[in-house]
Protein backbone atom coordinates (compact mmCIF):
# COMPACT_ATOMS: atom_id res chain seq x y z
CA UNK A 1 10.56 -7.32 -14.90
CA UNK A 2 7.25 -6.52 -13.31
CA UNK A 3 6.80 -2.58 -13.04
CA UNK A 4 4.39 -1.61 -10.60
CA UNK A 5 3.53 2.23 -10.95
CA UNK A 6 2.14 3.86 -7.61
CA UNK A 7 0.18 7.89 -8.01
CA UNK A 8 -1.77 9.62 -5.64
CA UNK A 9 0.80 11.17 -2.88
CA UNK A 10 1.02 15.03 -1.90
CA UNK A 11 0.51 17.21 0.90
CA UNK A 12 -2.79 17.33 3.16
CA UNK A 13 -3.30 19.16 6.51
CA UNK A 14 -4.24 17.04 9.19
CA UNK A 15 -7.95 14.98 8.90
CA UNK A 16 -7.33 15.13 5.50
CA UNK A 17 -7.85 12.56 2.71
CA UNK A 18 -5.61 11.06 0.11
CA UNK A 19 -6.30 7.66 -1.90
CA UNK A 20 -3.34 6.03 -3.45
CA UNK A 21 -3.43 3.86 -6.24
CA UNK A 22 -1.02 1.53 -7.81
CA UNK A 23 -1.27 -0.18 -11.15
CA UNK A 24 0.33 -2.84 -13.31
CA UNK A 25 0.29 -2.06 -16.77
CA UNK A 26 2.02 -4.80 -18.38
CA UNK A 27 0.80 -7.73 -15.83
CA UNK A 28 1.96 -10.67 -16.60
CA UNK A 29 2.63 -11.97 -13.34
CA UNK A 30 -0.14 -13.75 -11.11
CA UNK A 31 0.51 -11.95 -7.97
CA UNK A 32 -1.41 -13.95 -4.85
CA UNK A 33 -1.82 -10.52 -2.69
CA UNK A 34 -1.22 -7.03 -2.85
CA UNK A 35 0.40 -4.29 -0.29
CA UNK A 36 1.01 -0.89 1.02
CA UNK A 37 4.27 -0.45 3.36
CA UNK A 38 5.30 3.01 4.14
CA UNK A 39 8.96 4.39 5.31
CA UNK A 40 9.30 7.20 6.84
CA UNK A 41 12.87 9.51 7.20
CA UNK A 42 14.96 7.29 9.31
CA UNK A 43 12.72 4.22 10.33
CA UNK A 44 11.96 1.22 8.69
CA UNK A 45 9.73 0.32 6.50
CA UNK A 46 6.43 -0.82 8.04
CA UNK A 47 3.02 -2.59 7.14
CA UNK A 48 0.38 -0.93 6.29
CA UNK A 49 -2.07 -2.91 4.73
CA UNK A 50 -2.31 -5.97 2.06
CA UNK A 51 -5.04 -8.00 0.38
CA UNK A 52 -4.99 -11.20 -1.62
CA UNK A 53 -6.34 -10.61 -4.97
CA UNK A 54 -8.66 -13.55 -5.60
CA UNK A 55 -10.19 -13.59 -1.66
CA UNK A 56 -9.96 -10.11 -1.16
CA UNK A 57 -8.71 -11.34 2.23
CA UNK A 58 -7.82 -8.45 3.84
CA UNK A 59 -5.32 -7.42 7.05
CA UNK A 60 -4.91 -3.95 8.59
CA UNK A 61 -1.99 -2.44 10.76
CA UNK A 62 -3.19 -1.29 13.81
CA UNK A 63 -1.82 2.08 13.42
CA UNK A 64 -4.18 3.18 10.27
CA UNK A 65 -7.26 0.60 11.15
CA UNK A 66 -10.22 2.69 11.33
CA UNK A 67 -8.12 5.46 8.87
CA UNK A 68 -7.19 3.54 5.83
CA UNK A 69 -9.07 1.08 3.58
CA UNK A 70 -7.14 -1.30 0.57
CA UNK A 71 -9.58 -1.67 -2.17
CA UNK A 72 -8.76 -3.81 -5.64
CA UNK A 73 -9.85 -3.20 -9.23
CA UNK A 74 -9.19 -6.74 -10.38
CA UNK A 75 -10.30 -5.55 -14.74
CA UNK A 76 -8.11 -2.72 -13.92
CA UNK A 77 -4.63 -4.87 -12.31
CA UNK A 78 -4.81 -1.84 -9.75
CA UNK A 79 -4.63 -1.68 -6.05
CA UNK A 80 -6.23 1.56 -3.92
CA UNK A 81 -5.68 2.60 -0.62
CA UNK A 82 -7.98 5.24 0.65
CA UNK A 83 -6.31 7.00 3.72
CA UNK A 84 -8.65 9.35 6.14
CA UNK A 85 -8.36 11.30 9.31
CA UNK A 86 -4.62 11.71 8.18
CA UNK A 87 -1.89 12.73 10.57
CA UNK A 88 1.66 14.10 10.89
CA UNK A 89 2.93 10.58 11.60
CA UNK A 90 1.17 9.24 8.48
CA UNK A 91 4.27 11.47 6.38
CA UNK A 92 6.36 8.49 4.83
CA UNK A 93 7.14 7.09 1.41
CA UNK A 94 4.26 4.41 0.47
CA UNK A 95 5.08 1.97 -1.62
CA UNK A 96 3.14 -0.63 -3.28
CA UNK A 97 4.04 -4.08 -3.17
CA UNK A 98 2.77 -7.74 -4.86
CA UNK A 99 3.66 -11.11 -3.52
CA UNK A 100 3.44 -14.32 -5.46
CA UNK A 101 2.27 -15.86 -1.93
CA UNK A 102 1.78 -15.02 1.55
CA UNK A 103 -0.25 -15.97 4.70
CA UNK A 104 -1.63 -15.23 8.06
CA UNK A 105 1.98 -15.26 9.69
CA UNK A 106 3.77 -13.36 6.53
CA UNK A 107 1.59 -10.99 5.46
CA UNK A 108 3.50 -8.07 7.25
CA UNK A 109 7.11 -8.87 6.20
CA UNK A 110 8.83 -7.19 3.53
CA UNK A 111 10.32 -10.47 2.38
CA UNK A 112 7.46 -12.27 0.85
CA UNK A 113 6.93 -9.17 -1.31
CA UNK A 114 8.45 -9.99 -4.54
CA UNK A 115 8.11 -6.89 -6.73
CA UNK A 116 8.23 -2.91 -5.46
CA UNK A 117 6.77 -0.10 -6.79
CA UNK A 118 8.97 3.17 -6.31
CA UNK A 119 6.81 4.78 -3.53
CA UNK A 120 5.26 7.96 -3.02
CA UNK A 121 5.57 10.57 -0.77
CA UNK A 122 3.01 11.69 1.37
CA UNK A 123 3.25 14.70 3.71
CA UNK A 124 0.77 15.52 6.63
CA UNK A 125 1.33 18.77 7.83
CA UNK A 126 -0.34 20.04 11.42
């Protein structure tokens, strides 16, 4: 069982700044990229942003690009995300993700994410 352990989530006022991170301490698993989704009350979950871990090929959701930036601390097995200029429809769960392979046309779907972290909650208030 690969345990991926995500920290970082709280409250911010709006244009404020938050940076996620999400670690693997017991990685045994040779994940081919690395994600953030987020959920929020009542929608599904959605892309946010993903990078492969060798390449550091990286893709961005419109929504955030601009706001957030994925960063990887390959000696460390642990995945940042660095979210600026927050706002009120930032407030979700994030979760962090790892998938043993993806590409250009999967990179956004939930089901070529093979192990979950248990999300975080971050609020934006206005």
């Amino acid at each position: 069982q690969v345990e991926l352990v995500e920290s970082g989530g709280g409250l911010v006022q709006t244009g404020g700044s938050l940076r996620l991170s999400c670690t693997a301490p017991t990685r045994t698993f040779s994940s081919y990229a690395m994600g953030w989704f987020r959920q929020a009350p009542g929608k599904a979950r959605e892309f946010v942003t993903s990078i492969t871990w060798i390449e550091g090929k990286i893709w961005v959701a419109d929504s955030v690009k601009g706001r957030f930036t994925v960063s990887k601390d390959t000696a460390k097995n642990t995945l940042y995300l660095q979210m600026n200029s927050l706002k009120p429809e930032d407030t979700a769960v994030y979760y962090c993700a790892a998938s043993l392979y993806l590409d250009s046309g999967t990179y956004a779907s939930t089901d070529v994410y093979d192990y979950w972290g248990q999300g975080t909650q971050v609020t934006v208030s206005s």
